[in-house]
ModelCIF file with pLDDT and N, C-alpha, C, O atoms, coordinates in Angstrom:
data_MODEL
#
_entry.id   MODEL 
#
_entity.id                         1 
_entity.type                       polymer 
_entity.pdbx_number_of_molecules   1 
#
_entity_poly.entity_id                      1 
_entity_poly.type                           'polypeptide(L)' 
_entity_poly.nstd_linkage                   no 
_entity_poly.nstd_monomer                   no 
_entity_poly.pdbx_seq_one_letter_code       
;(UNK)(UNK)(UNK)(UNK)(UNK)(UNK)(UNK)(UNK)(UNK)(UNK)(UNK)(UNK)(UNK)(UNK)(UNK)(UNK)
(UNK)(UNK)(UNK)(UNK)(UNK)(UNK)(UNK)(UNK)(UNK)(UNK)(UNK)(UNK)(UNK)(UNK)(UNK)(UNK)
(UNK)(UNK)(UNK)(UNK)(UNK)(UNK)(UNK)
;
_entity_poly.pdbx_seq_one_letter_code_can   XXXXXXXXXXXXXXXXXXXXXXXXXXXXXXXXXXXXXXX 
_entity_poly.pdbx_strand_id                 A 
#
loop_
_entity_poly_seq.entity_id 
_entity_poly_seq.num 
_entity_poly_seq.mon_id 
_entity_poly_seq.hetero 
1 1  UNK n 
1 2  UNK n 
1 3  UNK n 
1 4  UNK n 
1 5  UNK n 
1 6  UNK n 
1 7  UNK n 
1 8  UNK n 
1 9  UNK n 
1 10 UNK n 
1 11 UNK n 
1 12 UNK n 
1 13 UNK n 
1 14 UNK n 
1 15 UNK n 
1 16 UNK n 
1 17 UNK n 
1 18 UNK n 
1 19 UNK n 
1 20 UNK n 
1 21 UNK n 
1 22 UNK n 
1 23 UNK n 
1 24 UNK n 
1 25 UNK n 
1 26 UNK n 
1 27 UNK n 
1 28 UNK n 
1 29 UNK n 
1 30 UNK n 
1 31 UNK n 
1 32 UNK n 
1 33 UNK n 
1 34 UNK n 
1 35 UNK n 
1 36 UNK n 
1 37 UNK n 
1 38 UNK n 
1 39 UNK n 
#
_struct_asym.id          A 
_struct_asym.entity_id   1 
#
loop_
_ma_qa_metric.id 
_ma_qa_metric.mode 
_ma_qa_metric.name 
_ma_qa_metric.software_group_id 
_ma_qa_metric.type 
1 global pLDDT . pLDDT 
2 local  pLDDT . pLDDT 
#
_ma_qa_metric_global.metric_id      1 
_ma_qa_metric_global.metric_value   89.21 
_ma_qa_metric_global.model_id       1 
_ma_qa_metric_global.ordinal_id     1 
#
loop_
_ma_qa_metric_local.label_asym_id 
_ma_qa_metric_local.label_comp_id 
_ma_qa_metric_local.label_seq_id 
_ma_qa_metric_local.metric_id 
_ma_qa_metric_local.metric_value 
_ma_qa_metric_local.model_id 
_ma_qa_metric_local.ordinal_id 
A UNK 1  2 92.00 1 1  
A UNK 2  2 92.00 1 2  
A UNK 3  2 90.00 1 3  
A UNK 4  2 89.00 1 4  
A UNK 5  2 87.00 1 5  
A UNK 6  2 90.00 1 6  
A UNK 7  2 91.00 1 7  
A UNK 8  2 94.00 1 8  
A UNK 9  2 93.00 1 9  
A UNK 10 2 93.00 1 10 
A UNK 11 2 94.00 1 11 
A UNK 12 2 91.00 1 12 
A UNK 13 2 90.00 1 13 
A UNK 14 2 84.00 1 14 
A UNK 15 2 79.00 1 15 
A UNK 16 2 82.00 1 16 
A UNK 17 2 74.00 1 17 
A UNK 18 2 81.00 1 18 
A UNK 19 2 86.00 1 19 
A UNK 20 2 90.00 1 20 
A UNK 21 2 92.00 1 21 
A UNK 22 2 94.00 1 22 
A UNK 23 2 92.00 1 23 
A UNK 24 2 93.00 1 24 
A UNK 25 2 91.00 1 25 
A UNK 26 2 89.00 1 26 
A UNK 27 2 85.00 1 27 
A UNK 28 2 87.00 1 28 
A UNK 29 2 89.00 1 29 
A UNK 30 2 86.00 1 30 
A UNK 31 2 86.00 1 31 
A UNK 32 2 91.00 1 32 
A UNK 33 2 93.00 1 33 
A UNK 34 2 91.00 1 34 
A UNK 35 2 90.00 1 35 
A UNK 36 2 92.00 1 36 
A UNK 37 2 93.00 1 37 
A UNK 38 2 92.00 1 38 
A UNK 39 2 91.00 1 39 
#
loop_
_atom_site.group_PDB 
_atom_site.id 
_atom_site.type_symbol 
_atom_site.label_atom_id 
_atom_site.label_alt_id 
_atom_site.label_comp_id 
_atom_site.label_asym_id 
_atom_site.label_entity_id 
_atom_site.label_seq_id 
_atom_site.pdbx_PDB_ins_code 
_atom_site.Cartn_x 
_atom_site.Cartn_y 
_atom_site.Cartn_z 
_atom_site.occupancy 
_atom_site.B_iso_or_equiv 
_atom_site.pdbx_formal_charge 
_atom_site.auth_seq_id 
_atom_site.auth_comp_id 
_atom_site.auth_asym_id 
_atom_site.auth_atom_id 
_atom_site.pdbx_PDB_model_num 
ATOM 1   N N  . UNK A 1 1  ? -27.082 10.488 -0.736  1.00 92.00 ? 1  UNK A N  1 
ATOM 2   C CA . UNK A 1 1  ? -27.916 9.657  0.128   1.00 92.00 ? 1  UNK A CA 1 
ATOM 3   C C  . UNK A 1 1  ? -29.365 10.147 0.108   1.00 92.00 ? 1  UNK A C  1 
ATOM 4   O O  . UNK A 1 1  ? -29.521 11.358 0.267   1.00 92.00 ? 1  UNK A O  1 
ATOM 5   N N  . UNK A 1 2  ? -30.427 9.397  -0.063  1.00 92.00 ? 2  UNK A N  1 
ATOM 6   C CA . UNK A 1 2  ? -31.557 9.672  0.364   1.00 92.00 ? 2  UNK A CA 1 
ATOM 7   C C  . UNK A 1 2  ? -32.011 9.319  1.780   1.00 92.00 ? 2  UNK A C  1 
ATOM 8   O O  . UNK A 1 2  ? -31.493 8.576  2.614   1.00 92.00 ? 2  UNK A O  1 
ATOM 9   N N  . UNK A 1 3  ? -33.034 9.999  1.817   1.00 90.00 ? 3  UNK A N  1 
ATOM 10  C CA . UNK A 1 3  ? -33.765 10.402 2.934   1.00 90.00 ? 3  UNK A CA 1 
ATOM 11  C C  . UNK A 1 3  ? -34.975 10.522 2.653   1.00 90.00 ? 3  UNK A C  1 
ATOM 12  O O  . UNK A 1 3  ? -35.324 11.367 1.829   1.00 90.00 ? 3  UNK A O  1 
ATOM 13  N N  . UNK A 1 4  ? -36.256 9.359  3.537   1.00 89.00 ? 4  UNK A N  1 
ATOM 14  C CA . UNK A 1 4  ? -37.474 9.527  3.624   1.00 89.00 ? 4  UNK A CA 1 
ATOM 15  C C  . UNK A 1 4  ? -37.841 8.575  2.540   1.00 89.00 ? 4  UNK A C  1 
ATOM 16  O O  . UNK A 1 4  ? -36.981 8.138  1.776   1.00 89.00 ? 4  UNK A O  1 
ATOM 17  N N  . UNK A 1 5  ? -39.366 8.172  2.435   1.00 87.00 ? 5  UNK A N  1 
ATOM 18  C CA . UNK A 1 5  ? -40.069 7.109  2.109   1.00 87.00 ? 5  UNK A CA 1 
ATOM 19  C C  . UNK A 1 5  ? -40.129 7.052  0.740   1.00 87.00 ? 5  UNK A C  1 
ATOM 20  O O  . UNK A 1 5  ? -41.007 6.330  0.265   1.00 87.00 ? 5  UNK A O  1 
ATOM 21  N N  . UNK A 1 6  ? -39.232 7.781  -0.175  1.00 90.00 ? 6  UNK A N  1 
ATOM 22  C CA . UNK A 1 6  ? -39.051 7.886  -1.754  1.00 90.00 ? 6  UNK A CA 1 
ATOM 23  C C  . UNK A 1 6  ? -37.662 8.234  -1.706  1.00 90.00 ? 6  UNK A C  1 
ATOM 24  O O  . UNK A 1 6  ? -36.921 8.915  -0.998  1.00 90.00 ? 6  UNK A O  1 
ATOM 25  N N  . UNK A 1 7  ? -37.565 7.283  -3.046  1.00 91.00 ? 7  UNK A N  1 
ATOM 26  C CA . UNK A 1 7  ? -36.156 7.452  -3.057  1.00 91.00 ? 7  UNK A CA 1 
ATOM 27  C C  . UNK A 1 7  ? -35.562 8.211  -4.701  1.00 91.00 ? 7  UNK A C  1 
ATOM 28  O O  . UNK A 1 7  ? -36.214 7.748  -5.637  1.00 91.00 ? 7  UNK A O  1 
ATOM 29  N N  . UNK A 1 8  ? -34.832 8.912  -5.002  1.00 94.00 ? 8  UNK A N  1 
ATOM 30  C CA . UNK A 1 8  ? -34.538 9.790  -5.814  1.00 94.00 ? 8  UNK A CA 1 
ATOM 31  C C  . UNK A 1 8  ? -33.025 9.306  -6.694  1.00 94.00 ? 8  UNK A C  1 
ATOM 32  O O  . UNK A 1 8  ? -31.934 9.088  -6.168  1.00 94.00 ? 8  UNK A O  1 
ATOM 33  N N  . UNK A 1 9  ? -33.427 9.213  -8.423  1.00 93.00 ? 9  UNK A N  1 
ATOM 34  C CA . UNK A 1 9  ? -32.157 9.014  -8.840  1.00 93.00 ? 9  UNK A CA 1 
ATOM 35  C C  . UNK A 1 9  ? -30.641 9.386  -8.094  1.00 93.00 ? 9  UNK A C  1 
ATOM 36  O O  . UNK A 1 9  ? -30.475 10.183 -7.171  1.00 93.00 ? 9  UNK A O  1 
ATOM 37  N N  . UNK A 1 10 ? -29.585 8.549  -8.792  1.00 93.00 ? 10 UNK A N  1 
ATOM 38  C CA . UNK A 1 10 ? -28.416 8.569  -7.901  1.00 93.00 ? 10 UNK A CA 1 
ATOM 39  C C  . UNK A 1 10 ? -27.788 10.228 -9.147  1.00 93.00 ? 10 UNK A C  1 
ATOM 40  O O  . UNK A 1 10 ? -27.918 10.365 -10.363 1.00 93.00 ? 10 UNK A O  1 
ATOM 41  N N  . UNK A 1 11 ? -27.172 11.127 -8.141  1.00 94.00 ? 11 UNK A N  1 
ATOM 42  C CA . UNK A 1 11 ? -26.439 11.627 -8.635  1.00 94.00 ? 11 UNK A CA 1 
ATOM 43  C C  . UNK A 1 11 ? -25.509 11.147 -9.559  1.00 94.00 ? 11 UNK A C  1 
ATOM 44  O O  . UNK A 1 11 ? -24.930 10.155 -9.118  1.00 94.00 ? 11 UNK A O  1 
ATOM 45  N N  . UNK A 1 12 ? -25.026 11.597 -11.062 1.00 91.00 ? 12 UNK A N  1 
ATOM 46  C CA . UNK A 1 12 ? -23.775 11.002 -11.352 1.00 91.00 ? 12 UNK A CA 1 
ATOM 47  C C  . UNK A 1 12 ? -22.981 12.056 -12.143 1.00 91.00 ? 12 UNK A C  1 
ATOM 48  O O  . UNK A 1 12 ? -23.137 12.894 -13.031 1.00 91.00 ? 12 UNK A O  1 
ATOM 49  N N  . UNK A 1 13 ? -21.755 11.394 -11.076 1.00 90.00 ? 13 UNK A N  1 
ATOM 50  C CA . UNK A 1 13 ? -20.609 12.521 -11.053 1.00 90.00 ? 13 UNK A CA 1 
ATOM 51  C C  . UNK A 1 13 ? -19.545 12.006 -12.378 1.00 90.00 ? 13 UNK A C  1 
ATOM 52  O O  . UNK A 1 13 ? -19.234 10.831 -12.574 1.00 90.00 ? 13 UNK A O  1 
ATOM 53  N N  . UNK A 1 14 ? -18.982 13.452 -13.401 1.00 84.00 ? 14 UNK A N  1 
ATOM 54  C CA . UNK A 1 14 ? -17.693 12.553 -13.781 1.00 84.00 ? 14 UNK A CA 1 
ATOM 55  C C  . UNK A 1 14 ? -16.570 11.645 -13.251 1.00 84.00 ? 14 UNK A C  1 
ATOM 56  O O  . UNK A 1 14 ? -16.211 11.754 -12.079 1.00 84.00 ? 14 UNK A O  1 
ATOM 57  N N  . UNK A 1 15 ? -16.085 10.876 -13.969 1.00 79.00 ? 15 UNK A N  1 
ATOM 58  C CA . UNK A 1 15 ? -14.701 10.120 -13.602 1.00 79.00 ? 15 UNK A CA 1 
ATOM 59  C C  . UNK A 1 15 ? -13.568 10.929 -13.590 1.00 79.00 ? 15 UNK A C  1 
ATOM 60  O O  . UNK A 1 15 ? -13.314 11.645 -14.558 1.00 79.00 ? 15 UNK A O  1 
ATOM 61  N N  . UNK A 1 16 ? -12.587 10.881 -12.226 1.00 82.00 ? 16 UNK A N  1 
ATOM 62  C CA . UNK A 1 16 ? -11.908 11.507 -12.245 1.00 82.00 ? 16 UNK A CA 1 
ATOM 63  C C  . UNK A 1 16 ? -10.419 11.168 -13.185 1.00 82.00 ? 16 UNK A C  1 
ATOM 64  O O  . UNK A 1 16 ? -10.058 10.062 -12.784 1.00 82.00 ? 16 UNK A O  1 
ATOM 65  N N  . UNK A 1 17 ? -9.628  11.561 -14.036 1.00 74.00 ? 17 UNK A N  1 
ATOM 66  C CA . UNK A 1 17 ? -8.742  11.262 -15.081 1.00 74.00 ? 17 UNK A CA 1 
ATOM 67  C C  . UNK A 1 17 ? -7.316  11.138 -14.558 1.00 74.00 ? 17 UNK A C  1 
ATOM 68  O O  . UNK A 1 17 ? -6.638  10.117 -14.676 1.00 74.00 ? 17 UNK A O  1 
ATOM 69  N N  . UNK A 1 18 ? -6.837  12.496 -13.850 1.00 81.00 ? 18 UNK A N  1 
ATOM 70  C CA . UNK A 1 18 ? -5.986  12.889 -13.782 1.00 81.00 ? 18 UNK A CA 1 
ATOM 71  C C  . UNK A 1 18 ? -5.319  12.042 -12.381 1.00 81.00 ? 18 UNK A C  1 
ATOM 72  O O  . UNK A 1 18 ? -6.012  12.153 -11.369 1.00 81.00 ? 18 UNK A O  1 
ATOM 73  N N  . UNK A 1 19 ? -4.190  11.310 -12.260 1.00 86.00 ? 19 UNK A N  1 
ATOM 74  C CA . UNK A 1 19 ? -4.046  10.646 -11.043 1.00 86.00 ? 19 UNK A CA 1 
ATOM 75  C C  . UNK A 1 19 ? -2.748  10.964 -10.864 1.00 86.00 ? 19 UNK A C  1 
ATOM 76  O O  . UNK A 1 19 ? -2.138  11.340 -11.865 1.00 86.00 ? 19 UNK A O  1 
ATOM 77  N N  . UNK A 1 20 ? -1.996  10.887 -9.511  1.00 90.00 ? 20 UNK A N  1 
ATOM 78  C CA . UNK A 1 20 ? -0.704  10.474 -8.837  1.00 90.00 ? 20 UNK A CA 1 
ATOM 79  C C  . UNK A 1 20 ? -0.653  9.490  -7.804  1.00 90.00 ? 20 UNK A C  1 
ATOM 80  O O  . UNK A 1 20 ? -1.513  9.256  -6.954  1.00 90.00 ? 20 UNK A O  1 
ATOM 81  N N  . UNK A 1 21 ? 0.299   9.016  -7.951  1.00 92.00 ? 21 UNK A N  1 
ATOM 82  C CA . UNK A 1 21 ? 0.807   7.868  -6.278  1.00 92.00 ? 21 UNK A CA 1 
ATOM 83  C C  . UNK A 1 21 ? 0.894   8.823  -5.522  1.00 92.00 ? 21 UNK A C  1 
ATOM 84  O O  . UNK A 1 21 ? 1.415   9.862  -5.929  1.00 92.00 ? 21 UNK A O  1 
ATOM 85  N N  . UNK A 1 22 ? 0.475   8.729  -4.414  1.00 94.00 ? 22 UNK A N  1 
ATOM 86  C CA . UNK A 1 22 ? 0.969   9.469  -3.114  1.00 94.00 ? 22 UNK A CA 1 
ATOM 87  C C  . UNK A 1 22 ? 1.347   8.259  -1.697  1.00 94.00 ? 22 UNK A C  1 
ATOM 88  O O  . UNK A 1 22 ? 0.988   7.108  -1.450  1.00 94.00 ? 22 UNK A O  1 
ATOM 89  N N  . UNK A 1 23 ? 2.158   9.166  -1.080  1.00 92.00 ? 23 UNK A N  1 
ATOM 90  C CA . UNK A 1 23 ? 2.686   8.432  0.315   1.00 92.00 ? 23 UNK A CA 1 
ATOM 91  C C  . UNK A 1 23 ? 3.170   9.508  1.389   1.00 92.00 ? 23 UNK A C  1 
ATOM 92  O O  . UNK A 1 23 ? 3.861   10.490 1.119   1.00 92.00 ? 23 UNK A O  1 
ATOM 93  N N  . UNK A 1 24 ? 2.930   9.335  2.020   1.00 93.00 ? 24 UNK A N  1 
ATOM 94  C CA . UNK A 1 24 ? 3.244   10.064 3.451   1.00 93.00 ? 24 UNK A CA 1 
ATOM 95  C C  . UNK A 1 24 ? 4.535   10.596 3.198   1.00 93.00 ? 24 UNK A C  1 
ATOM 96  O O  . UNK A 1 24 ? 5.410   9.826  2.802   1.00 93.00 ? 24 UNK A O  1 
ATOM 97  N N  . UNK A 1 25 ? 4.832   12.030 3.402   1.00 91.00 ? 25 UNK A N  1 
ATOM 98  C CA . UNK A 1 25 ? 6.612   12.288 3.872   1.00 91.00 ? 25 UNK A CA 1 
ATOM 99  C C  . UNK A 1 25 ? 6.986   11.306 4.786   1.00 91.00 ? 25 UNK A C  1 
ATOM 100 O O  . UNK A 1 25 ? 7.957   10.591 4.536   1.00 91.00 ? 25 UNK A O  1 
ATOM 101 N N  . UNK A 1 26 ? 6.189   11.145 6.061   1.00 89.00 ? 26 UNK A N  1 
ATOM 102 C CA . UNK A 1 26 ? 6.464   10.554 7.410   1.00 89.00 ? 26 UNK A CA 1 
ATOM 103 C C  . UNK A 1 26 ? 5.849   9.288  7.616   1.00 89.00 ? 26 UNK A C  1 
ATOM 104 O O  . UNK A 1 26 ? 4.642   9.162  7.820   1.00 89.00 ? 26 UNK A O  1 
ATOM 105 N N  . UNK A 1 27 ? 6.776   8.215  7.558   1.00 85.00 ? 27 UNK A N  1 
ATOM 106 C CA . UNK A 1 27 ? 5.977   6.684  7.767   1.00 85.00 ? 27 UNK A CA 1 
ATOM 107 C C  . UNK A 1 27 ? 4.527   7.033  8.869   1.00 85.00 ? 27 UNK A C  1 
ATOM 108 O O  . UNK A 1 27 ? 3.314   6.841  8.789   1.00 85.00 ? 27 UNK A O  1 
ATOM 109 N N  . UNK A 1 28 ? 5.509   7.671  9.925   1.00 87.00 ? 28 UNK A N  1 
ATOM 110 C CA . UNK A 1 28 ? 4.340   7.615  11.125  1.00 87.00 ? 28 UNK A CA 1 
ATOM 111 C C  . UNK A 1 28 ? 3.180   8.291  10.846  1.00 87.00 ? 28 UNK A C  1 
ATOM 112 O O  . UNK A 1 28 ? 2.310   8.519  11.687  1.00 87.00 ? 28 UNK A O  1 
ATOM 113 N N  . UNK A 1 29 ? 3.120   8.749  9.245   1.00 89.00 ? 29 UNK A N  1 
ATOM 114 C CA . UNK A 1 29 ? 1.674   9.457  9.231   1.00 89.00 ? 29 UNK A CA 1 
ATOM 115 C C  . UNK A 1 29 ? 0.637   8.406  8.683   1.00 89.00 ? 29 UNK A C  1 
ATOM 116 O O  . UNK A 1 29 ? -0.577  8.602  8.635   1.00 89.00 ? 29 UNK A O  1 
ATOM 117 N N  . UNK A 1 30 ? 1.098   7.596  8.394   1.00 86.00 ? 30 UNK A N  1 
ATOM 118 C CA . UNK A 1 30 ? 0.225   6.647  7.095   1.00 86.00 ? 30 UNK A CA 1 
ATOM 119 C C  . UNK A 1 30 ? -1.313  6.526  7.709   1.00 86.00 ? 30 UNK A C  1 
ATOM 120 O O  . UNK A 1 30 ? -2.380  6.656  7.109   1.00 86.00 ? 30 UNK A O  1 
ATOM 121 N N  . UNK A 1 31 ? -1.097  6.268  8.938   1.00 86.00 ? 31 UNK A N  1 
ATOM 122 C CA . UNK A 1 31 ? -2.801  5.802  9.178   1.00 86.00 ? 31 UNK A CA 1 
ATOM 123 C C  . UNK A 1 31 ? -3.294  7.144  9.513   1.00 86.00 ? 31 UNK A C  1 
ATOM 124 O O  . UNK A 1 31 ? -4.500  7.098  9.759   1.00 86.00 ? 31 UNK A O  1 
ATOM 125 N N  . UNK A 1 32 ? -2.674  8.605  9.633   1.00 91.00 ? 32 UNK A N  1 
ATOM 126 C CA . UNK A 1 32 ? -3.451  10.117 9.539   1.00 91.00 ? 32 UNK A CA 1 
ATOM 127 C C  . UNK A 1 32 ? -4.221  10.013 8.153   1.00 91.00 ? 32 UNK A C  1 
ATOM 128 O O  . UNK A 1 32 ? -5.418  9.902  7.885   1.00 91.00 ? 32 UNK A O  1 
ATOM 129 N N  . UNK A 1 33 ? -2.574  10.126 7.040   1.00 93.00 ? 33 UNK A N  1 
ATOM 130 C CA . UNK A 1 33 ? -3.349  9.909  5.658   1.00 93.00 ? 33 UNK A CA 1 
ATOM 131 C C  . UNK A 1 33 ? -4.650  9.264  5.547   1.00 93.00 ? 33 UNK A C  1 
ATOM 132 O O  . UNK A 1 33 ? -5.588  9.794  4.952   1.00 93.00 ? 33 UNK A O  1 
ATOM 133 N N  . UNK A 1 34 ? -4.704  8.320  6.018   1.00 91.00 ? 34 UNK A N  1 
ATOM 134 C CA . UNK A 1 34 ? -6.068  6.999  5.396   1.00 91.00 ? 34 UNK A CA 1 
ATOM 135 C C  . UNK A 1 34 ? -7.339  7.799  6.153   1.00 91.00 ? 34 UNK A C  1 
ATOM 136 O O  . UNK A 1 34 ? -8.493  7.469  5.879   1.00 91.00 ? 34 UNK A O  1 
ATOM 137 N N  . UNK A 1 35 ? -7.063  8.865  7.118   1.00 90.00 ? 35 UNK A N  1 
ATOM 138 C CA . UNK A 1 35 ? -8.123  9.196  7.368   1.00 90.00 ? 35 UNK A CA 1 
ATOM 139 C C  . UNK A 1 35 ? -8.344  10.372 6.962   1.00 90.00 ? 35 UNK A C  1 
ATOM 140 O O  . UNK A 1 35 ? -9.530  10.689 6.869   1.00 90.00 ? 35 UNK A O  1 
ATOM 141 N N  . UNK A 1 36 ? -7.371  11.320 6.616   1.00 92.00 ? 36 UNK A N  1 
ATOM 142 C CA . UNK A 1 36 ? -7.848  12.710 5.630   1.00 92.00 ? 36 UNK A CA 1 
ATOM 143 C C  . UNK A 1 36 ? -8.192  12.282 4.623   1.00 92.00 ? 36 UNK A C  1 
ATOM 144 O O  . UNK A 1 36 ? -9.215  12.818 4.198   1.00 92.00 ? 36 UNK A O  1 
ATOM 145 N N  . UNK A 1 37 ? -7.609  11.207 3.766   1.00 93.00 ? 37 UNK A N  1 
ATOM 146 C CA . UNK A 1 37 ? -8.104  11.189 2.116   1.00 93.00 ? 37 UNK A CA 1 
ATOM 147 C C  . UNK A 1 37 ? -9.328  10.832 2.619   1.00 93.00 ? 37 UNK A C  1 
ATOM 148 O O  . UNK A 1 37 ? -10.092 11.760 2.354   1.00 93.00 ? 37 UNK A O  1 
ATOM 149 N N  . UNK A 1 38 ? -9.997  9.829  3.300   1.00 92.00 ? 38 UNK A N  1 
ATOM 150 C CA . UNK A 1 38 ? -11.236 9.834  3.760   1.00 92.00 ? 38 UNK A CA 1 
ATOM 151 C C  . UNK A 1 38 ? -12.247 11.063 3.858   1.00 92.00 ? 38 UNK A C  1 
ATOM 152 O O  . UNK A 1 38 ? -13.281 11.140 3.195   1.00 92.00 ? 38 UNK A O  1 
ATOM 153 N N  . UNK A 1 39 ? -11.937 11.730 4.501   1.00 91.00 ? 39 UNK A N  1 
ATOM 154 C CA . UNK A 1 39 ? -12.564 13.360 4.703   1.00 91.00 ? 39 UNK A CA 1 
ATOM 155 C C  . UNK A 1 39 ? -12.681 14.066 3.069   1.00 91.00 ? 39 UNK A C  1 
ATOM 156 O O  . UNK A 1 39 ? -13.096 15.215 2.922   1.00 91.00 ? 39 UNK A O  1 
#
């Protein structure tokens, strides 16, 4: 994010490659999950 009256190329990060499905052990966690992967 920039900040202030100029603004500065965007960082660019690699693509990440390596993936898995994930899901909660615990149904009742699903909407915790959506907010740690967030974090």
């Amino acid at each position: 994010t920039n900040e202030g009256e100029w603004e500065l190329p965007e960082i660019e990060f690699p693509q990440p490659m390596v993936g898995v499905a994930i899901r909660p052990k615990s149904r009742n966690d699903e909407a915790k999950l959506s907010a740690a992967l967030h974090k």
